[in-house]
C-alpha atoms as a PDB file:
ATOM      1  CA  UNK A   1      82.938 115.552  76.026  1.00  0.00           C
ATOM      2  CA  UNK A   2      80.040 114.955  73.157  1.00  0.00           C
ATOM      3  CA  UNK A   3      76.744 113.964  73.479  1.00  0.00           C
ATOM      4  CA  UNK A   4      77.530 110.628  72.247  1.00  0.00           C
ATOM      5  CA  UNK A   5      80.440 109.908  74.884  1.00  0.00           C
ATOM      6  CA  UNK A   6      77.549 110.359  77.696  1.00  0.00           C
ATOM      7  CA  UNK A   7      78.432 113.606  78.339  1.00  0.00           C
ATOM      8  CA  UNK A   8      76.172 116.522  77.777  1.00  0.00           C
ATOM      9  CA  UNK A   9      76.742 119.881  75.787  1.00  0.00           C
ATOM     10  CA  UNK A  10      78.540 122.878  78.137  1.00  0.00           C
ATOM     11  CA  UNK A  11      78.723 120.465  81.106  1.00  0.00           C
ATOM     12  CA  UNK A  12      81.974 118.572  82.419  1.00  0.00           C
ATOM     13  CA  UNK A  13      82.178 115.236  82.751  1.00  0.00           C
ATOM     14  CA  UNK A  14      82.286 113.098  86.179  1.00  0.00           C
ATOM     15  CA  UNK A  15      85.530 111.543  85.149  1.00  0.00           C
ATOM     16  CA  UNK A  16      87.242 115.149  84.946  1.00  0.00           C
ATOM     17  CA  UNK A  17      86.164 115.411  88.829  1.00  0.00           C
ATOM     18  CA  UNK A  18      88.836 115.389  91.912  1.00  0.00           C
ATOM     19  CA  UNK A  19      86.388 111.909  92.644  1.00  0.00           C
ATOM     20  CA  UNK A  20      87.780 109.807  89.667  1.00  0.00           C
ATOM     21  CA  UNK A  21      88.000 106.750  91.095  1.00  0.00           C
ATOM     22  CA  UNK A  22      91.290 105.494  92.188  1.00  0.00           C
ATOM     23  CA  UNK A  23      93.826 102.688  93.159  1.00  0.00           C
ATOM     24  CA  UNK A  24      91.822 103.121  96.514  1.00  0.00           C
ATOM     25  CA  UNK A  25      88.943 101.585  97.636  1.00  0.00           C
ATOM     26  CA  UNK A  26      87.218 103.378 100.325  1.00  0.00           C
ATOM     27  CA  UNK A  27      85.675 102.194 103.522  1.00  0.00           C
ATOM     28  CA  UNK A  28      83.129 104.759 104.888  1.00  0.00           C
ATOM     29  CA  UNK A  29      83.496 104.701 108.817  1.00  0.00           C
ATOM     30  CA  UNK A  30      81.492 108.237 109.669  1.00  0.00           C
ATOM     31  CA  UNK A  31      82.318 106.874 113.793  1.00  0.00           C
ATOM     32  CA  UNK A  32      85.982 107.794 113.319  1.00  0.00           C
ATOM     33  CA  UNK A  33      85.272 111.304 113.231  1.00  0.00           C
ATOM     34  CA  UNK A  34      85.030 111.018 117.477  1.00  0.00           C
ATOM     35  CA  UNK A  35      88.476 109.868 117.019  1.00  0.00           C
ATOM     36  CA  UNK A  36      89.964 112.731 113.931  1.00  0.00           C
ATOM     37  CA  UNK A  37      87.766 115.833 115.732  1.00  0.00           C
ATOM     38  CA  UNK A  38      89.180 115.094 118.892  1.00  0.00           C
ATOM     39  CA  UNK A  39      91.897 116.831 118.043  1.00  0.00           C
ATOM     40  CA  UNK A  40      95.542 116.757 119.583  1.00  0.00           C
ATOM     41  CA  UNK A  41      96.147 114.433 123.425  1.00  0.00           C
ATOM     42  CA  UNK A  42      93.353 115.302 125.369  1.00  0.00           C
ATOM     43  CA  UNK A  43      93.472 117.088 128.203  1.00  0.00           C
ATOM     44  CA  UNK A  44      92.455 114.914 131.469  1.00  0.00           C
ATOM     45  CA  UNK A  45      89.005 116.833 131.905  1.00  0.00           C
ATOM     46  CA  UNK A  46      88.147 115.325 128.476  1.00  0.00           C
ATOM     47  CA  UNK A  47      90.148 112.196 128.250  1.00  0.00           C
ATOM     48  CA  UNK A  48      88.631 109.387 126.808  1.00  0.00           C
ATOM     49  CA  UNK A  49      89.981 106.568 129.261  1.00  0.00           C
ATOM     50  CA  UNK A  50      89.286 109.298 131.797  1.00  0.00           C
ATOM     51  CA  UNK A  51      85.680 109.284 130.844  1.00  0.00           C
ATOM     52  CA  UNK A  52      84.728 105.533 129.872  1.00  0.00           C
ATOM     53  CA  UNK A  53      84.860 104.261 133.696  1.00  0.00           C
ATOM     54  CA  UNK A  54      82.224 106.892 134.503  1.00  0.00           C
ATOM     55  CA  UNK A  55      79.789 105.455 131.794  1.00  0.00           C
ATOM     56  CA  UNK A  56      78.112 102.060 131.757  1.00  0.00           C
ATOM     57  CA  UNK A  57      80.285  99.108 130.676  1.00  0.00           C
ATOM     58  CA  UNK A  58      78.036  98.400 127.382  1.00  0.00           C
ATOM     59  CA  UNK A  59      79.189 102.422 126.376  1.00  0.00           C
ATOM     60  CA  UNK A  60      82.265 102.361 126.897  1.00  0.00           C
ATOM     61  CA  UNK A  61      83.664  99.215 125.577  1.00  0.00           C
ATOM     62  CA  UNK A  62      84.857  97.773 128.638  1.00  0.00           C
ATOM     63  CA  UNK A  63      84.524  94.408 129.437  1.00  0.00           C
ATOM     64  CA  UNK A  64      86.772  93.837 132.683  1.00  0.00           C
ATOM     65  CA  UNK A  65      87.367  96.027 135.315  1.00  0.00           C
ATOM     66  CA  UNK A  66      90.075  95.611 137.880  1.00  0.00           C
ATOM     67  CA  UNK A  67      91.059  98.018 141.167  1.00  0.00           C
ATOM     68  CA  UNK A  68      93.664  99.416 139.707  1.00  0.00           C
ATOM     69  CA  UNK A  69      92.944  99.452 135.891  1.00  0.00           C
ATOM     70  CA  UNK A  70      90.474  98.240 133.405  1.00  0.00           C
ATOM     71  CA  UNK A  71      89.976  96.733 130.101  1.00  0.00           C
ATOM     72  CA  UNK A  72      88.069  97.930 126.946  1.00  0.00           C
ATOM     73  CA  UNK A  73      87.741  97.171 123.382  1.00  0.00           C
ATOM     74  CA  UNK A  74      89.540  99.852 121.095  1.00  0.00           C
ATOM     75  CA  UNK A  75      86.947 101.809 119.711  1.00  0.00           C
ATOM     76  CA  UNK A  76      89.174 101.755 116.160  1.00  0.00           C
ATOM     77  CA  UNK A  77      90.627  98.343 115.837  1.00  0.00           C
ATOM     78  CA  UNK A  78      93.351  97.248 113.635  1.00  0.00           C
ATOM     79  CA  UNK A  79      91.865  93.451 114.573  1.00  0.00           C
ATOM     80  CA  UNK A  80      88.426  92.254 115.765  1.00  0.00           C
ATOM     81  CA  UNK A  81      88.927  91.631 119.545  1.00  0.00           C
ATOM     82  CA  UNK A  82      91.919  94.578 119.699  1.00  0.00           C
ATOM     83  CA  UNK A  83      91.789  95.508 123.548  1.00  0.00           C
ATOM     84  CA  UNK A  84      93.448  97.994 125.576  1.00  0.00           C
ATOM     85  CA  UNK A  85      94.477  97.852 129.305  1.00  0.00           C
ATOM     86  CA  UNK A  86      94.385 101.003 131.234  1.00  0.00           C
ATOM     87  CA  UNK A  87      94.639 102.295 134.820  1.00  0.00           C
ATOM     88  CA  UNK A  88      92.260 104.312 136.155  1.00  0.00           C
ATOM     89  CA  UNK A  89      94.371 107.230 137.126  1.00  0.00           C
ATOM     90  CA  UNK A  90      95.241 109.707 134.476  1.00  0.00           C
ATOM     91  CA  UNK A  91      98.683 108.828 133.587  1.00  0.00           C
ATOM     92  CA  UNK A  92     101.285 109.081 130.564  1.00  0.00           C
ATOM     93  CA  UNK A  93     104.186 107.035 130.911  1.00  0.00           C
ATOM     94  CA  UNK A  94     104.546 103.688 132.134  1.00  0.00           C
ATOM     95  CA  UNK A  95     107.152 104.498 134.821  1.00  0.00           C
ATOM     96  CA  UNK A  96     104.703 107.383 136.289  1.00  0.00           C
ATOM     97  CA  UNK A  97     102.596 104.236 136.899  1.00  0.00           C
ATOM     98  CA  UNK A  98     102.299 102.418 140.616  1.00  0.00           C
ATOM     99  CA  UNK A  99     103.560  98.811 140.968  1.00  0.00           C
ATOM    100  CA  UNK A 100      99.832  98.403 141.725  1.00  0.00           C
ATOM    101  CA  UNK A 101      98.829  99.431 138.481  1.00  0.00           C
ATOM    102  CA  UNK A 102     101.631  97.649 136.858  1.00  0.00           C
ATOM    103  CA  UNK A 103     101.017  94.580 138.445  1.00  0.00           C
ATOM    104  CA  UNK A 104      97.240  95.128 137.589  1.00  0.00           C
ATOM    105  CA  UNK A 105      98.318  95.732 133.861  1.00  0.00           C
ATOM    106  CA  UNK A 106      99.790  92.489 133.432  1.00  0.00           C
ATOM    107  CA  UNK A 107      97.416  90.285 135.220  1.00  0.00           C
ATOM    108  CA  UNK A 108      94.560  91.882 132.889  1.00  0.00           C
ATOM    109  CA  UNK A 109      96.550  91.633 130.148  1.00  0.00           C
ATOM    110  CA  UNK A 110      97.027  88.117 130.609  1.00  0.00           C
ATOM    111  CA  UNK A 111      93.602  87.095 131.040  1.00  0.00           C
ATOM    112  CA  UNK A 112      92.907  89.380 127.896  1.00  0.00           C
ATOM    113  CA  UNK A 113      94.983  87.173 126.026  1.00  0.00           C
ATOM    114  CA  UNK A 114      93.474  83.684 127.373  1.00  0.00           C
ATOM    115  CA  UNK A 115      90.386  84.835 126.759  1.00  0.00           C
ATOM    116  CA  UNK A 116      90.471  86.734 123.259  1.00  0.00           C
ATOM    117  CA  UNK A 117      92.183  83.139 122.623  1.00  0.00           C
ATOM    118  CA  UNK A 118      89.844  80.924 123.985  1.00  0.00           C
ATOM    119  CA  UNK A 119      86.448  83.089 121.542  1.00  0.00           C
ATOM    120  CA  UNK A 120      88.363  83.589 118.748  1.00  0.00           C
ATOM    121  CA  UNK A 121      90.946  80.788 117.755  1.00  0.00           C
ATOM    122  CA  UNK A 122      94.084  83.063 117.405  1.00  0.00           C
ATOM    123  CA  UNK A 123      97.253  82.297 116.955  1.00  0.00           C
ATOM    124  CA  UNK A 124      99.378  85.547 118.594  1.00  0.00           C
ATOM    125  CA  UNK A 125      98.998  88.796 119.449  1.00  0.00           C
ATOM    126  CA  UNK A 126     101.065  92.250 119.157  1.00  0.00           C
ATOM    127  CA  UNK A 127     100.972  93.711 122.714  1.00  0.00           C
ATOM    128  CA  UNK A 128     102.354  96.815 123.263  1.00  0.00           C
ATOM    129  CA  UNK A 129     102.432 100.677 124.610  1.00  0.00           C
ATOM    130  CA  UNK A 130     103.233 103.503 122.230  1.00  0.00           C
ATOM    131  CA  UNK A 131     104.911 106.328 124.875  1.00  0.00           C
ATOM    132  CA  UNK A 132     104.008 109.441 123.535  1.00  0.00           C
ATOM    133  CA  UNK A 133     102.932 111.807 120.241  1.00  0.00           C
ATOM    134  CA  UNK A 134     106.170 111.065 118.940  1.00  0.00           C
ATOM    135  CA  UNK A 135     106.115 107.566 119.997  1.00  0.00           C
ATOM    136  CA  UNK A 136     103.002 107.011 117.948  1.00  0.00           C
ATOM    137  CA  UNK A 137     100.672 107.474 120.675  1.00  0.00           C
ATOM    138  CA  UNK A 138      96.861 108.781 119.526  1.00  0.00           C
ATOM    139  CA  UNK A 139      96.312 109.498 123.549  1.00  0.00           C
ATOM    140  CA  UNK A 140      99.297 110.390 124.939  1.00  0.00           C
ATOM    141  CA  UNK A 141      98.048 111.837 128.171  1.00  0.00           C
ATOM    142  CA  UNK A 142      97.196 107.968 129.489  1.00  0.00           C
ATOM    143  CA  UNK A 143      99.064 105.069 129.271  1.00  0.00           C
ATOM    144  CA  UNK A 144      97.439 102.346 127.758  1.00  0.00           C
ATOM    145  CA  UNK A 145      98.338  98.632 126.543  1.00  0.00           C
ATOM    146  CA  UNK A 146      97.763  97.158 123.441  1.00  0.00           C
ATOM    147  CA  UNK A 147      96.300  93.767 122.670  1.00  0.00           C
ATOM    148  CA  UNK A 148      96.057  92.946 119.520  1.00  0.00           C
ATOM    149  CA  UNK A 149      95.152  89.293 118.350  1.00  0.00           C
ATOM    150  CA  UNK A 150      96.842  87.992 115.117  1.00  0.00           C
ATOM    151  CA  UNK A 151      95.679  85.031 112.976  1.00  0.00           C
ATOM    152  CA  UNK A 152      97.764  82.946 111.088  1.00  0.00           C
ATOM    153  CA  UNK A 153      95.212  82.988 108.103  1.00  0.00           C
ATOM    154  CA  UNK A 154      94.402  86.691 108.860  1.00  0.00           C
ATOM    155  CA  UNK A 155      94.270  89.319 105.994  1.00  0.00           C
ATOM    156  CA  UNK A 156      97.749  90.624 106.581  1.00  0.00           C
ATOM    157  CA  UNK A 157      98.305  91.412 102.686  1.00  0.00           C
ATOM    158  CA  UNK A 158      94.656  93.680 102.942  1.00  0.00           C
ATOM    159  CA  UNK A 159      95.422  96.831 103.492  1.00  0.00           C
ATOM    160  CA  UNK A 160      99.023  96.399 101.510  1.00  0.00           C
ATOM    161  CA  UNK A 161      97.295  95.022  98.625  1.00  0.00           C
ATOM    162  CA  UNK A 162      93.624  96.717  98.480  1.00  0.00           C
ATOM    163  CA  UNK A 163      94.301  99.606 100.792  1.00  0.00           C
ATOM    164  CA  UNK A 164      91.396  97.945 102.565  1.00  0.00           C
ATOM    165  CA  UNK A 165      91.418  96.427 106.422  1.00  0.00           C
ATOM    166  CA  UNK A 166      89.117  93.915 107.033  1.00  0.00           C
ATOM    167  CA  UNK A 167      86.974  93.583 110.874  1.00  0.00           C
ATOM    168  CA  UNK A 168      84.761  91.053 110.411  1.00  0.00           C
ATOM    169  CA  UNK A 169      82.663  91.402 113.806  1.00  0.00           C
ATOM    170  CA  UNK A 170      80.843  94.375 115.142  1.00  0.00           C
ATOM    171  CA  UNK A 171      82.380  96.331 118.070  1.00  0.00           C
ATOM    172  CA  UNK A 172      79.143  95.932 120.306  1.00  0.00           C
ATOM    173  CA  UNK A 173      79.340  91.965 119.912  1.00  0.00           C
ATOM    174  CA  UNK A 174      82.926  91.547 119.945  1.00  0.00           C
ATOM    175  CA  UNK A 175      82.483  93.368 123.435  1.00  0.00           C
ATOM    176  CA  UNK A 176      79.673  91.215 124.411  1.00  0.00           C
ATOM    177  CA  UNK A 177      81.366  87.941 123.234  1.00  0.00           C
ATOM    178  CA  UNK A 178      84.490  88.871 125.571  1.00  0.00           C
ATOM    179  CA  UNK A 179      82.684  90.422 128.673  1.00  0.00           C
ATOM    180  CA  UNK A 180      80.829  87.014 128.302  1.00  0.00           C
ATOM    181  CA  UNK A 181      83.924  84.579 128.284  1.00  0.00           C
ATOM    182  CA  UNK A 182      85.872  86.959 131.152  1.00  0.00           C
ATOM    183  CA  UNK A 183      86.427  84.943 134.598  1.00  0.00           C
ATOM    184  CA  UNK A 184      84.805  86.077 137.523  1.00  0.00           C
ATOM    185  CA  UNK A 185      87.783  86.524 139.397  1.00  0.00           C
ATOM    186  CA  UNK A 186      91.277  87.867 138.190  1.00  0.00           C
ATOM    187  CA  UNK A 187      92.910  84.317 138.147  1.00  0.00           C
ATOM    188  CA  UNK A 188      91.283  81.829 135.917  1.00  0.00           C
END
């Protein structure tokens, strides 16, 4: 490259560098690196729904806790308000789990979806459990539920289209807004 191309004498240009920009556009999110050093399913002495009932509600995500199980926000959401149901006890599969904590699953999961309804206007949800690495599971060690709200208007063609996925609310007030609108007791 010249001089007069904006390049100087003996030095490369940016454009021959492995950062040429791309079909991609990038979203920096440094907080996923919790998620991509933790490494493969944790063991239960460093789970991560092990550990979140032991810290304060605000920490962890949660917003709802039951006697059996609990609810939390997913710290890497594919939608704003993307919650998952878990039991307490460290458990993979969903038949390992106790008709309590079944039972317990539901009714939270329910009220989950009443109440990420009621805040946020939408119009479905996905709900579901990924059993296992090979399942798709990113903790495999403890079962967990999915709730995922869906819009009708929501920016489904994003991350086809731009590569790009769109959360328009913070974690922290998403968690606040739901903790805020959960009933008092289990049946509304």
């Amino acid at each position: 490259m010249t001089e007069e191309q904006g390049g100087f004498a003996g030095l490369e240009s940016s454009a021959d560098f492995a950062a040429v920009p791309d079909a991609f556009q990038r979203l920096w999110t440094p907080h996923r690196m919790v998620y991509i050093e933790g490494g493969p399913t944790p063991h239960e002495e460093n789970c991560p729904f092990c550990a979140a009932p032991k810290l304060d509600d605000e920490k962890a995500l949660i917003v709802a806790r039951g006697t059996h199980a609990y609810v939390l926000l997913n710290l890497f959401p594919y939608n704003s308000g993307h919650l998952l149901v878990c039991p307490y006890r460290h458990v993979a599969l969903y038949d390992d789990a106790s008709p309590e904590e079944v039972a317990e699953i539901a009714e939270l999961t329910q009220i989950a979806m009443r109440v990420v309804r009621r805040i946020s206007n939408c119009d479905g949800f996905n709900i579901g459990m990924n059993q296992g690495r090979v399942a798709g599971a990113g903790v495999a060690d403890h079962l967990h539920q999915h709730i995922v709200p869906r819009w009708a208007t929501d920016a489904n063609f994003f991350p086809i289209i731009a590569e790009t996925k769109a959360i328009p609310r913070l974690l922290g007030e998403t968690r606040q807004a739901i903790a805020d609108a959960w009933p008092t007791s289990l049946v509304e």
